[in-house]
C-alpha atoms as a PDB file:
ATOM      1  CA  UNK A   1      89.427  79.889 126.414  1.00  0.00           C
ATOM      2  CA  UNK A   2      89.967  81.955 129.927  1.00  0.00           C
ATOM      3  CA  UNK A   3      88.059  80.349 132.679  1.00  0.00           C
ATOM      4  CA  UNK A   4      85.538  82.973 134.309  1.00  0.00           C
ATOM      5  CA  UNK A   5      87.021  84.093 138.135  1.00  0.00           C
ATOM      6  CA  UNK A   6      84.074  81.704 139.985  1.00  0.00           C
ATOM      7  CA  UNK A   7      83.524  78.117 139.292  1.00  0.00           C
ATOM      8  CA  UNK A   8      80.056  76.443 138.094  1.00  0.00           C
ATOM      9  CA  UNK A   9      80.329  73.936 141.537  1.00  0.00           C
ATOM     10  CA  UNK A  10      79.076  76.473 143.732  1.00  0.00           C
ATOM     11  CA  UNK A  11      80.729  79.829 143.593  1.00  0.00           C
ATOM     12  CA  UNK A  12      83.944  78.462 144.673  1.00  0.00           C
ATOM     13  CA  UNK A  13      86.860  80.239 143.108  1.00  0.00           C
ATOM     14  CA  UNK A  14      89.170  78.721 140.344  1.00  0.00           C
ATOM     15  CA  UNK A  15      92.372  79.553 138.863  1.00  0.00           C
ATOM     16  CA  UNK A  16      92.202  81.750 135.329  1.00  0.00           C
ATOM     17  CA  UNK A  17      94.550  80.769 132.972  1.00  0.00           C
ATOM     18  CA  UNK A  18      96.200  84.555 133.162  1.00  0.00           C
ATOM     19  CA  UNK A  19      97.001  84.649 137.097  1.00  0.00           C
ATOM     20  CA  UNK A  20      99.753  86.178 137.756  1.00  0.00           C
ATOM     21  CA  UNK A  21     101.583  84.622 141.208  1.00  0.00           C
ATOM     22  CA  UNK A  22     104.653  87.198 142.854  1.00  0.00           C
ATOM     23  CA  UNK A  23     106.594  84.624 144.199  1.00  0.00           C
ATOM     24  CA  UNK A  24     108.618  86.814 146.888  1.00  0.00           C
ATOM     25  CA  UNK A  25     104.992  87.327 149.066  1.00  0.00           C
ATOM     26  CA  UNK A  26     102.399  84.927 147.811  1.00  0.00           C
ATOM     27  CA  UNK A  27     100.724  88.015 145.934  1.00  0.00           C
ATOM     28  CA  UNK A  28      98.028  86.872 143.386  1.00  0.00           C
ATOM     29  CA  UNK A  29      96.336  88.790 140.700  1.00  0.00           C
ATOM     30  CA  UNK A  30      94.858  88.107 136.906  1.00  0.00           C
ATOM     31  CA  UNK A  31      96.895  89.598 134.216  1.00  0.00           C
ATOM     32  CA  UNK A  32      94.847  93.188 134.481  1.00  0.00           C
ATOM     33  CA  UNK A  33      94.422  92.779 137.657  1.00  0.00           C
ATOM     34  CA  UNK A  34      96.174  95.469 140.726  1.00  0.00           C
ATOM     35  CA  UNK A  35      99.784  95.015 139.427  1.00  0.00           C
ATOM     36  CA  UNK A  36     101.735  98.183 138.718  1.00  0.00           C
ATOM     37  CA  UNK A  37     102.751  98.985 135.191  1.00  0.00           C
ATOM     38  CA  UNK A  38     106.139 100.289 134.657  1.00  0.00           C
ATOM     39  CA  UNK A  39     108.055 101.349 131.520  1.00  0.00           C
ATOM     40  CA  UNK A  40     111.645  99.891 131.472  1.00  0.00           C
ATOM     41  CA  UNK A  41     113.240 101.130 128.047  1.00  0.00           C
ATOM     42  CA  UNK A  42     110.700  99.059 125.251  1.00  0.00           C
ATOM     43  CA  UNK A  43     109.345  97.022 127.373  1.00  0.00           C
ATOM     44  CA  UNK A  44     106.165  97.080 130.602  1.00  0.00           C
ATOM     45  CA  UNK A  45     107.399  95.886 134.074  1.00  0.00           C
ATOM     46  CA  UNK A  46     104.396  94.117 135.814  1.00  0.00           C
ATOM     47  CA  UNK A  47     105.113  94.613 139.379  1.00  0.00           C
ATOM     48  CA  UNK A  48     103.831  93.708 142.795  1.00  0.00           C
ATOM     49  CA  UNK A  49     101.581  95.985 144.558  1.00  0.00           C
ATOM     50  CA  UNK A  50     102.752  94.397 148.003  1.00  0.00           C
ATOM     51  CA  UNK A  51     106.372  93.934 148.097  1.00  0.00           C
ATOM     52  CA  UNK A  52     107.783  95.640 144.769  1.00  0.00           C
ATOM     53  CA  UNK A  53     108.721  92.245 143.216  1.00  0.00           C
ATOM     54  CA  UNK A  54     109.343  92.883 139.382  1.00  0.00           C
ATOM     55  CA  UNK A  55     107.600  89.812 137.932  1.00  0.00           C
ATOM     56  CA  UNK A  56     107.452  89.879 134.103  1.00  0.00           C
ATOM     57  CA  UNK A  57     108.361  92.335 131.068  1.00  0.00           C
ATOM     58  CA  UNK A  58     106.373  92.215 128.085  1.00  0.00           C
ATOM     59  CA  UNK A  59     106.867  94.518 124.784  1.00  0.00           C
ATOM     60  CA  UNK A  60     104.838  97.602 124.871  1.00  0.00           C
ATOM     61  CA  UNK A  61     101.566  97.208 123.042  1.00  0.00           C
ATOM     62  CA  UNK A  62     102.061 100.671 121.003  1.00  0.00           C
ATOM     63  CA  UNK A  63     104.883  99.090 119.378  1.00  0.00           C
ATOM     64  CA  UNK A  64     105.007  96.839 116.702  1.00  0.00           C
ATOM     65  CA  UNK A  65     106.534  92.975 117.664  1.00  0.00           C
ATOM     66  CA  UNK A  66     109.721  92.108 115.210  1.00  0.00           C
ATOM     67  CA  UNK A  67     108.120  89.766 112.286  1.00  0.00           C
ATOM     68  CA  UNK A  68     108.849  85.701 112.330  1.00  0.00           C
ATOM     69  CA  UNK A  69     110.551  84.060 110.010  1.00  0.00           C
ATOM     70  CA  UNK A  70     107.823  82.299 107.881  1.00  0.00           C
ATOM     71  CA  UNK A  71     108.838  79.210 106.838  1.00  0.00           C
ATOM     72  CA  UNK A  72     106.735  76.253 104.591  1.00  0.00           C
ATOM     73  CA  UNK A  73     103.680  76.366 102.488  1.00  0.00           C
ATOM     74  CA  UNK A  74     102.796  80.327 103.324  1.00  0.00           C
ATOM     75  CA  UNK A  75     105.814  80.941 101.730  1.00  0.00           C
ATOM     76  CA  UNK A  76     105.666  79.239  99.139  1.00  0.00           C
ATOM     77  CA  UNK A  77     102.186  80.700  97.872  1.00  0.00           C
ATOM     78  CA  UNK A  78     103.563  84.152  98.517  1.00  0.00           C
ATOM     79  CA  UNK A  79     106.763  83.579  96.283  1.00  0.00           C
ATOM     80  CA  UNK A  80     104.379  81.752  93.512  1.00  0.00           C
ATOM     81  CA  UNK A  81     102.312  84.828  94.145  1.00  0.00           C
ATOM     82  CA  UNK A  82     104.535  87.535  93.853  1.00  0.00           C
ATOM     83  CA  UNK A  83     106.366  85.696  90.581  1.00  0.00           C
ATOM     84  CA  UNK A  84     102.978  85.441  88.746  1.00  0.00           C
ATOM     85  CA  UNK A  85     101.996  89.002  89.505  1.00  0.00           C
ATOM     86  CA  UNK A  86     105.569  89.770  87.633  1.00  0.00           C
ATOM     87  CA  UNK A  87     105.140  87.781  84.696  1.00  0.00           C
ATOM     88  CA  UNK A  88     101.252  89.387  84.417  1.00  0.00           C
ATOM     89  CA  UNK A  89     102.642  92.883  84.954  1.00  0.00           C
ATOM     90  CA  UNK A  90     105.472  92.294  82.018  1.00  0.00           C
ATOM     91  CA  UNK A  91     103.065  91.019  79.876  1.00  0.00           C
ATOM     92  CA  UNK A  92     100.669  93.721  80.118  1.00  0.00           C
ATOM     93  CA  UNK A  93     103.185  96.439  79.774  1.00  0.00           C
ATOM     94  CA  UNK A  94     104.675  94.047  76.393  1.00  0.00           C
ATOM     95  CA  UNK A  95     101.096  94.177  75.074  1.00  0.00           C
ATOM     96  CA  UNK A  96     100.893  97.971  76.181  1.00  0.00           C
ATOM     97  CA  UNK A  97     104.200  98.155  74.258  1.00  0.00           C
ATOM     98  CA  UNK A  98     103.028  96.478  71.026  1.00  0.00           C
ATOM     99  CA  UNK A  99      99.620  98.592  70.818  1.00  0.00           C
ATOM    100  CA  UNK A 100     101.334 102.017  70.777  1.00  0.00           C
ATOM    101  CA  UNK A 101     103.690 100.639  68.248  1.00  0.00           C
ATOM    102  CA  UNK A 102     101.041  99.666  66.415  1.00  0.00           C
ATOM    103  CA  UNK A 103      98.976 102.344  66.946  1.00  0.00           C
ATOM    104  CA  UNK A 104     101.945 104.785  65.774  1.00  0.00           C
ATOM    105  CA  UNK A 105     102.927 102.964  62.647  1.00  0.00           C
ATOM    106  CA  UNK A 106      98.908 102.611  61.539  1.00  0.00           C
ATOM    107  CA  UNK A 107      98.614 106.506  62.000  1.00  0.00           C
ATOM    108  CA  UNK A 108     101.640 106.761  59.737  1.00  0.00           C
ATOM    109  CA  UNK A 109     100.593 104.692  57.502  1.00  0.00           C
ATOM    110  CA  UNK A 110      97.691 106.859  56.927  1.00  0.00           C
ATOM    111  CA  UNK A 111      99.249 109.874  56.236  1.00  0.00           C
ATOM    112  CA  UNK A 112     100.533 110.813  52.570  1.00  0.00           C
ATOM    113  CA  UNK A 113     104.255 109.323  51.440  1.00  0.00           C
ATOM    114  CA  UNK A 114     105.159 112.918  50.985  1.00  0.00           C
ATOM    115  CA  UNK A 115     104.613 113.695  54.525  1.00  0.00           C
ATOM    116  CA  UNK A 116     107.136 111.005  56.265  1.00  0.00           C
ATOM    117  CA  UNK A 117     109.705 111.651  54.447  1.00  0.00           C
END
């Protein structure tokens, strides 16, 4: 949880958790605070208002972060997941299968022996 800018003791200021520090001048600001966006290729430049000072580069937020390689038990739900979602899809389509067949030789079997042949 982010600390508010002003302590409970009094008003006295305390450090946020996202303060950014420039360490060329002394320069401090939170994260939103007055440093100067710039775009550098897919990335944001946070930059010092006071002496230029190119402090951090973060991805863009418009653009979506390369996924992580999941690893353990989330992994292993989605594979058992994903297998028994293919074994219920073949068995539907096998039972799909088996009615039409069934469904075509009943309507042939009602039909006069003159008429297959």
């Amino acid at each position: 949880m982010i600390r508010s800018a002003t302590g409970h003791d009094g008003g006295t200021p305390t450090q946020r958790k996202a303060t950014l520090f420039c360490w060329e001048c002394d320069h401090t600001s939170t994260i939103d605070g007055d440093w100067q966006l710039r775009p550098r290729g897919k990335s944001l430049a946070y930059v010092c208002p006071e002496c230029e000072t190119t402090l951090a580069k973060r991805p863009r937020p418009n653009e979506i972060a390369p996924p992580r390689a999941l690893s353990g038990p989330f992994v292993a739900w989605q594979r058992t997941l994903r297998a028994s979602a293919t074994v219920w899809r073949a068995s539907i389509t096998a039972s799909l299968s088996n009615l039409t067949a069934l469904t075509e030789f009943a309507a042939a079997g009602s039909q006069p022996y003159s008429e297959i042949q």
